[in-house]
Protein backbone atom coordinates (compact mmCIF):
# COMPACT_ATOMS: atom_id res chain seq x y z
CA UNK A 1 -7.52 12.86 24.40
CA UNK A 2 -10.57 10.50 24.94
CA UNK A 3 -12.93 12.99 24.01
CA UNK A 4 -11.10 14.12 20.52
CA UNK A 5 -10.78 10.48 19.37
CA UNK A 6 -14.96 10.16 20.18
CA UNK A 7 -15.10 13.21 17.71
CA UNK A 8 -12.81 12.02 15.17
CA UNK A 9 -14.65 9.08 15.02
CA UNK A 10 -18.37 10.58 14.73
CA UNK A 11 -16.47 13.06 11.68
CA UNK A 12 -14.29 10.36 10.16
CA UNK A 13 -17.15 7.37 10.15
CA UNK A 14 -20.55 9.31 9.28
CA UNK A 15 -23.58 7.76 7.50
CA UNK A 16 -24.03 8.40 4.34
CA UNK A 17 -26.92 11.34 3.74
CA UNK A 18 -29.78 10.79 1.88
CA UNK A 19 -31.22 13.53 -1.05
CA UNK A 20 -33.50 15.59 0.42
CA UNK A 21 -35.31 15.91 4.13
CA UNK A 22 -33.73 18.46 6.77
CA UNK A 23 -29.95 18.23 7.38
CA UNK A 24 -28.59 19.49 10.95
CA UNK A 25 -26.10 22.07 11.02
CA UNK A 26 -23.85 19.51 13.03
CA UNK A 27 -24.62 17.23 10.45
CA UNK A 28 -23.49 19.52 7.42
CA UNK A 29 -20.12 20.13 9.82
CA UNK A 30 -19.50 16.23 10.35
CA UNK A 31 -20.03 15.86 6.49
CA UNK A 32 -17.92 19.05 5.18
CA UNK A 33 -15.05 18.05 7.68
CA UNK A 34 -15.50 14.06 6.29
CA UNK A 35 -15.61 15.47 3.14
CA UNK A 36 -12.17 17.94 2.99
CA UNK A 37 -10.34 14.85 5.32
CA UNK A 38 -11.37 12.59 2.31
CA UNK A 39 -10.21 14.95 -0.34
CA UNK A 40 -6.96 15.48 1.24
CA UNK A 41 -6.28 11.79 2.26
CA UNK A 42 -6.30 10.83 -2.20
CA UNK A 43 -4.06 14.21 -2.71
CA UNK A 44 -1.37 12.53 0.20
CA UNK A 45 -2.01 8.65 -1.12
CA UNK A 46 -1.12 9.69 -4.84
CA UNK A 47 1.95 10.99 -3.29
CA UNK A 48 3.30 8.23 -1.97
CA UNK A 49 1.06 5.59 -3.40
CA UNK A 50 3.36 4.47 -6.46
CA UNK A 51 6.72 4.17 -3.58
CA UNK A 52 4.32 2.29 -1.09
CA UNK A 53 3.01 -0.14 -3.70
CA UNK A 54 6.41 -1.12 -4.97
CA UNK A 55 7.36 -2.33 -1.73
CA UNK A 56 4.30 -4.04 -1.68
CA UNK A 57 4.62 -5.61 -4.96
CA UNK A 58 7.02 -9.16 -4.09
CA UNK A 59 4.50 -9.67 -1.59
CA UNK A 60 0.84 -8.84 -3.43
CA UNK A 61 2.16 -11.10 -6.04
CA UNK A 62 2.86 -14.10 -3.98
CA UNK A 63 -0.57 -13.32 -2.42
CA UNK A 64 -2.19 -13.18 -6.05
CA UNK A 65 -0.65 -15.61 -7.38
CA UNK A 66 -3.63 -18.48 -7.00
CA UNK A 67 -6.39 -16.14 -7.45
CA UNK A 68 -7.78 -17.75 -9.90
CA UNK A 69 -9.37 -20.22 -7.60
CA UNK A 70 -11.33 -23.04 -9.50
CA UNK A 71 -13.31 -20.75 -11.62
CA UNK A 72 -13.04 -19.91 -15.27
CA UNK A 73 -14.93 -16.53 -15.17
CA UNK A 74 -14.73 -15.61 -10.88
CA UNK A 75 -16.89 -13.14 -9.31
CA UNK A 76 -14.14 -10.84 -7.48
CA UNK A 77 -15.36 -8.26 -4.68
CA UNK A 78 -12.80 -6.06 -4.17
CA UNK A 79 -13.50 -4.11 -0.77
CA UNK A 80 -11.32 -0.35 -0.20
CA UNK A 81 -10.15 -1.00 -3.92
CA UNK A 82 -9.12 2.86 -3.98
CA UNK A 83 -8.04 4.20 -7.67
CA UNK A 84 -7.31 0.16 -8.82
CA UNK A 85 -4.04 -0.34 -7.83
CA UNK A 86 -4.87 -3.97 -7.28
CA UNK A 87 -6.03 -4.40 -10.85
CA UNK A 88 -3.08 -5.44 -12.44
CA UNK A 89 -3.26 -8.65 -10.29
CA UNK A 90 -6.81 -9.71 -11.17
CA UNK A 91 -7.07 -13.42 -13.38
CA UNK A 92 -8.79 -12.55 -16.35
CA UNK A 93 -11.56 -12.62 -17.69
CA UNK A 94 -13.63 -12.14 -14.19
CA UNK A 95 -16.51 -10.35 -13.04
CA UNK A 96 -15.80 -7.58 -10.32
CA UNK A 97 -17.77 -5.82 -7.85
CA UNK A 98 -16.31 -2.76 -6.33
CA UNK A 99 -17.03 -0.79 -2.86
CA UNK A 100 -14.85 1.80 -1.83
CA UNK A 101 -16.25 5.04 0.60
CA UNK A 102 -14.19 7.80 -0.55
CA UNK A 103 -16.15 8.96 -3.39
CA UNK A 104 -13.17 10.75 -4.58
CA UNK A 105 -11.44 7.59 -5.96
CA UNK A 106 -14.05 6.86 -8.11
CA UNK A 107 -12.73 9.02 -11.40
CA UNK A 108 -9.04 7.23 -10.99
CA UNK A 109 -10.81 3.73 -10.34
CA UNK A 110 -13.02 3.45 -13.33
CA UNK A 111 -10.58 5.24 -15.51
CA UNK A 112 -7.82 2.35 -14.26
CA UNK A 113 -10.49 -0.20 -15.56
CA UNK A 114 -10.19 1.07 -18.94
CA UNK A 115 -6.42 -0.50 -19.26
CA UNK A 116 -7.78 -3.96 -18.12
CA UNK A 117 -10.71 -5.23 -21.18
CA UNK A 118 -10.77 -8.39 -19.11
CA UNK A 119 -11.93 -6.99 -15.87
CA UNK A 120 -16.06 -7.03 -16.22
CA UNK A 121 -17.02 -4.42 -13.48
CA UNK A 122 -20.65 -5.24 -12.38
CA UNK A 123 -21.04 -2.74 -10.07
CA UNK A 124 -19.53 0.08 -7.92
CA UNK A 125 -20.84 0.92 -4.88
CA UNK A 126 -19.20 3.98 -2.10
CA UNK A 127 -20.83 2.25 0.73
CA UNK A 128 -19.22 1.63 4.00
CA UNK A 129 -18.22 -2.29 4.63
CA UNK A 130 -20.53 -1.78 7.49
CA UNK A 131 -23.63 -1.15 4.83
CA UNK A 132 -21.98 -4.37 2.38
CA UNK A 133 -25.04 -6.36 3.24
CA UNK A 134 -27.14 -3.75 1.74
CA UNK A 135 -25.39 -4.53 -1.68
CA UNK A 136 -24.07 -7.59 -1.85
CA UNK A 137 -26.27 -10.78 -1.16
CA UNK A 138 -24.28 -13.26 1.27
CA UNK A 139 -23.20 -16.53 0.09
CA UNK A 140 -22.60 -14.86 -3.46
CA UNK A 141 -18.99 -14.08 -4.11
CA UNK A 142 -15.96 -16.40 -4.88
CA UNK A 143 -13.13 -14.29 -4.15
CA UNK A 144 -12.98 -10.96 -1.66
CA UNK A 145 -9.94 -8.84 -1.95
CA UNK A 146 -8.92 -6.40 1.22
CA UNK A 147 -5.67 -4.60 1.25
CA UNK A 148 -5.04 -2.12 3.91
CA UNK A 149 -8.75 -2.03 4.73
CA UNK A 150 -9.54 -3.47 8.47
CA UNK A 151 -7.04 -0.06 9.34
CA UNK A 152 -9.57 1.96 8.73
CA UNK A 153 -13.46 0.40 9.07
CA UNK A 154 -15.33 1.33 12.32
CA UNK A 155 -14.69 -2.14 14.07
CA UNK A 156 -12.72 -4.93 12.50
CA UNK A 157 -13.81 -7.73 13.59
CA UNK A 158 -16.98 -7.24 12.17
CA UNK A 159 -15.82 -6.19 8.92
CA UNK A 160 -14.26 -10.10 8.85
CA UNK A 161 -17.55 -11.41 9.83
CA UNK A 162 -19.29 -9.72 6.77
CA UNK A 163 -16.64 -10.78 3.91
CA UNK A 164 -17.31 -14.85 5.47
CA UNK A 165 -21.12 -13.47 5.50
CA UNK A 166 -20.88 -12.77 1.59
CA UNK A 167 -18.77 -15.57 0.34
CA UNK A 168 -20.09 -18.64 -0.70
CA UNK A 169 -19.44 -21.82 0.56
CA UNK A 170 -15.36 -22.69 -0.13
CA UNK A 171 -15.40 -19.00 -0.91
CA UNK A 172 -11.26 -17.34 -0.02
CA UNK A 173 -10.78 -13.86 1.54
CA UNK A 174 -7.10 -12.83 -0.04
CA UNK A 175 -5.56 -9.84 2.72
CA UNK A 176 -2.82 -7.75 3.42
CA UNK A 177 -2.74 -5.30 6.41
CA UNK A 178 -0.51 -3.32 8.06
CA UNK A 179 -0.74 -4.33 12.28
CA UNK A 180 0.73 -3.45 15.52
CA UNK A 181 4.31 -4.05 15.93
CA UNK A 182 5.27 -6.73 18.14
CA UNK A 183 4.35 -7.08 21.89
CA UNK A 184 6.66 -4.40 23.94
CA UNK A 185 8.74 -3.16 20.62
CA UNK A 186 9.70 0.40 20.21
CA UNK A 187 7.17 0.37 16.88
CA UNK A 188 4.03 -1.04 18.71
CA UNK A 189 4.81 1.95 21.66
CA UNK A 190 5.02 4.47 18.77
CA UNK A 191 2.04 3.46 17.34
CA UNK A 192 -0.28 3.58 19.99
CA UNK A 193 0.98 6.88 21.39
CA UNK A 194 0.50 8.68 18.15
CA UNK A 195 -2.79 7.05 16.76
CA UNK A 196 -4.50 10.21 18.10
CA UNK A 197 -2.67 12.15 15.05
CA UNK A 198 -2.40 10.06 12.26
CA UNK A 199 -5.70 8.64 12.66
CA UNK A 200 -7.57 12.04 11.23
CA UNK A 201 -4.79 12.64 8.17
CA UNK A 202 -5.06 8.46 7.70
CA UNK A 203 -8.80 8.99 6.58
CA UNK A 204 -9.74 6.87 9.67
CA UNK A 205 -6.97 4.67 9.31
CA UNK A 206 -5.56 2.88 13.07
CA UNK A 207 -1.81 1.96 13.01
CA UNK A 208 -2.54 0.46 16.49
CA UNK A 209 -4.59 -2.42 15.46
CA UNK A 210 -3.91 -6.55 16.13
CA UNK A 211 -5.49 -7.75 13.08
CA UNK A 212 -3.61 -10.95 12.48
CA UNK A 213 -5.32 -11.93 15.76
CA UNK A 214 -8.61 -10.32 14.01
CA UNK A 215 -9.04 -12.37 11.23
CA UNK A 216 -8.37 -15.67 13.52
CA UNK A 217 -11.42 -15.40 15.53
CA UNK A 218 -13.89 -14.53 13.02
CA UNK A 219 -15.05 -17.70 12.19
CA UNK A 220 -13.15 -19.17 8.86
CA UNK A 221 -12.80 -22.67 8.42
CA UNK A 222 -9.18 -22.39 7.52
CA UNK A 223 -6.86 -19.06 7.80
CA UNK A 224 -3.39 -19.46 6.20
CA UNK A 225 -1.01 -16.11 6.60
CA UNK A 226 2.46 -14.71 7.13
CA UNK A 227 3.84 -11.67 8.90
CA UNK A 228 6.17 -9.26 6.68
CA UNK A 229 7.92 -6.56 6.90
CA UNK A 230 8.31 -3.53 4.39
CA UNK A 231 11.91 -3.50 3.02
CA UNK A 232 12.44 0.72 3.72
CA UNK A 233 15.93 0.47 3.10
CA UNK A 234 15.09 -0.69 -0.73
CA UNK A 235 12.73 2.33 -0.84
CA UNK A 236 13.17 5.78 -1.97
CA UNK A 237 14.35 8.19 0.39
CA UNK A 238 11.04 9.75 1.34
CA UNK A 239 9.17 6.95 1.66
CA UNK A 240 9.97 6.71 5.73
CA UNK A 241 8.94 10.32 5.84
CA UNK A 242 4.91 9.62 4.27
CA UNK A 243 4.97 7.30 7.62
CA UNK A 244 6.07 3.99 6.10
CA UNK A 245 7.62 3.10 8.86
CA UNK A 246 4.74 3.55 11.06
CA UNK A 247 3.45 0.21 8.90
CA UNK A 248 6.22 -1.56 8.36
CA UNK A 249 4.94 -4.66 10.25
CA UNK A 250 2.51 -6.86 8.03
CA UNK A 251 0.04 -9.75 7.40
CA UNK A 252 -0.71 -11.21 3.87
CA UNK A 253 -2.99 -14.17 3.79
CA UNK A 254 -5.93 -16.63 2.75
CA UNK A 255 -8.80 -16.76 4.66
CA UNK A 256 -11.54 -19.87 3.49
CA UNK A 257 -14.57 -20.06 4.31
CA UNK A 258 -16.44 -23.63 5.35
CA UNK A 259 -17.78 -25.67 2.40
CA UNK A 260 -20.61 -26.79 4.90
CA UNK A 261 -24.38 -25.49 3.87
């Protein structure tokens, strides 16, 4: 079992390939197996995406609801922002700069733009949060957005350390994860003895992860968060069938960063 997570995790977290130079053949297999797991991960989310953000919405909006901050015109990086479904919950006007991995969001991202004239997208960039300091220059951005994200980068701890890296000073990190279910629970059992399967189909994505405890030791001056639950019996039928329940357990937060040079 050890040995097929170790592959899943070569497939599911490659580098991205340059144009031109000599390409292994294990290299074109790692990158046509990243690239059909990709592909069928947006067919699956666009599924179940419009169920699964309803029963996110009462909680994203008491998350959003200060995002603002004390900026008229904010500089918003949104990392894993998907096809936009976060959009709607942007202050406007503000500037935006987008990463997000899976190429094949892009098309349903910038088309979701259109519907929001307020929303000044500066760049786009399908770069892996571990590659964010390639694109984004640290101490630079007032607000970073992260829903369901630390699930599915290579190691999340440091993926906390590089949003504090990139905001500036006073800078807030607004989150919402899915975690593990609580210590000896049925859920948190489930989770880690089926991570092996639904990490390949999740695009990545660990169901077995602490990361309320994560974001605690990375270093913020000030971490304010609460743990929810999804409400599945509010949901459609299906929705505990597309794995809902796997996630039901959640953390929604601010994270702020030291206003010390």
């Amino acid at each position: 079992m050890a040995k097929f997570e170790n592959l899943l995790h070569v497939m599911l977290h490659r580098p991205h390939f340059a144009g031109g130079g000599c390409v292994s053949n294990q290299s074109k297999i790692h990158m046509s197996f990243h690239n059909f797991i990709s592909s069928l991960f947006v067919r699956i989310y666009r599924c179940y995406e419009p169920g699964y953000q309803k029963l996110l919405r009462d909680e994203k909006l008491i998350l959003f609801q200060n995002l603002r901050n004390d900026r008229e015109v904010p500089l918003i990086l949104e990392i894993g922002a998907g096809p936009g479904t976060n959009f709607v919950y942007y202050p406007t006007p503000c500037n935006v700069i987008l990463v997000e991995p899976n190429i094949q969001f892009k098309e349903c991202c910038i088309a979701a733009l259109q519907k929001f004239p307020g929303i000044n997208l500066l760049a786009y960039y399908d770069v892996g949060v571990e590659n964010l300091g390639n694109v984004v220059t640290p101490d630079s951005i007032d607000i970073v957005l992260g829903t369901m994200v630390g699930c599915a980068v290579p190691d999340a701890g440091k993926y906390y350390e590089i949003v504090l890296n990139v905001l500036k000073p006073g800078g807030k990190f607004y989150f919402m994860e899915h975690i593990l279910g609580e210590p000896d629970s049925w859920q948190a059992r489930w989770q880690r003895g089926t991570q092996w399967a639904w990490k390949p189909f999740g695009c990545g994505c660990r169901i077995d992860r602490d990361l309320d405890k994560e974001i605690d030791k990375a270093g913020f001056a000030f971490v304010e968060k609460k743990i929810f639950y999804l409400k599945l019996k509010r949901s459609s039928w299906y929705m505990p069938l597309c794995g809902c329940n796997m996630v039901a357990r959640n953390v929604r937060g601010v994270a702020t960063k030291s206003t010390a040079a």
